[in-house]
Protein backbone atom coordinates (compact mmCIF):
# COMPACT_ATOMS: atom_id res chain seq x y z
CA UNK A 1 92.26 87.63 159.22
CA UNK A 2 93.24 91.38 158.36
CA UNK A 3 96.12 92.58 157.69
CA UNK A 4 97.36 93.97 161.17
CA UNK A 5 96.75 90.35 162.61
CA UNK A 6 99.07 89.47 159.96
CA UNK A 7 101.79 92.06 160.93
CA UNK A 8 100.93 90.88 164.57
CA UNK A 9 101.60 87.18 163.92
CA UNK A 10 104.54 87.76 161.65
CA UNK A 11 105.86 90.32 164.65
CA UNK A 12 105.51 88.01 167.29
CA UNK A 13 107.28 84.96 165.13
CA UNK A 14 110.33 87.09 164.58
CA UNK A 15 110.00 88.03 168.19
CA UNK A 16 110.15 84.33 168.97
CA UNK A 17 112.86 83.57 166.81
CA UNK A 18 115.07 86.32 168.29
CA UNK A 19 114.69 85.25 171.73
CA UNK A 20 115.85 81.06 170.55
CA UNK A 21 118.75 82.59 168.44
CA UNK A 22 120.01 84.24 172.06
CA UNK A 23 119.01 80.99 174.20
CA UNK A 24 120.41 78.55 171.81
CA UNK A 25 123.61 80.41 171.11
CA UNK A 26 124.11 81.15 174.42
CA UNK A 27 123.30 77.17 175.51
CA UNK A 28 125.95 75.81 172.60
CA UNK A 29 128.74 78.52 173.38
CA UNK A 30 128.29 77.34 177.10
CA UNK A 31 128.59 73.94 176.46
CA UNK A 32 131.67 74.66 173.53
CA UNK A 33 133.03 76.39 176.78
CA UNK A 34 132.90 73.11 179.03
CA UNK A 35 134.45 70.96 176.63
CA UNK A 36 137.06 73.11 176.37
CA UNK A 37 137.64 73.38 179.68
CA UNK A 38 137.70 69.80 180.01
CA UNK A 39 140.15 69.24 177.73
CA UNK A 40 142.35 72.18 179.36
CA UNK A 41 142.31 74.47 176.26
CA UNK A 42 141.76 78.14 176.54
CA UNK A 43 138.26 79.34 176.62
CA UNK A 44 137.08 82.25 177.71
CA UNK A 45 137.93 84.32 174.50
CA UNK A 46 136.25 81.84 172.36
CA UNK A 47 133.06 81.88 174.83
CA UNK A 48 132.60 85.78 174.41
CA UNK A 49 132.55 85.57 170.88
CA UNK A 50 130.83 82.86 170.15
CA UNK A 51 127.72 84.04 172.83
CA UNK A 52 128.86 87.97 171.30
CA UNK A 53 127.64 86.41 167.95
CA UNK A 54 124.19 84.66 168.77
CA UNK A 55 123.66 87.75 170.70
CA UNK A 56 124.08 89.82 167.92
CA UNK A 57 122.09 87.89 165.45
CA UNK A 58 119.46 87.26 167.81
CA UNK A 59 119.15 91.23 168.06
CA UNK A 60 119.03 91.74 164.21
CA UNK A 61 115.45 89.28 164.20
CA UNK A 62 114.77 91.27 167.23
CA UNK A 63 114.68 94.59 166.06
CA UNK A 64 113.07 93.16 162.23
């Protein structure tokens, strides 16, 4: 294995983990959303930051 198949794999991992930060965030802030909507609390604010924030985190392993 050289070293630019190293780079490569370690690329493509933090790549990968970027991309699930996003989906995952994005799937828990949606359901945080629901509930709250089921219990007739506000939740629209909360939503936006809380998908705001995986997205942002999921762009800091994205641009690593």
């Amino acid at each position: 294995m050289t070293f630019v198949d190293v780079i490569d794999f370690v690329a493509r991992c933090l790549e990968g983990a970027g991309v699930a930060v996003i989906v995952i965030g994005a799937l828990v802030a949606t359901v945080l959303a629901i509930l709250r909507l089921g219990r007739r609390e506000p939740a629209y604010d909360q939503f936006r930051e809380e998908l705001g924030r995986s997205i942002l985190i999921g762009l800091e392993f994205l641009v690593a």
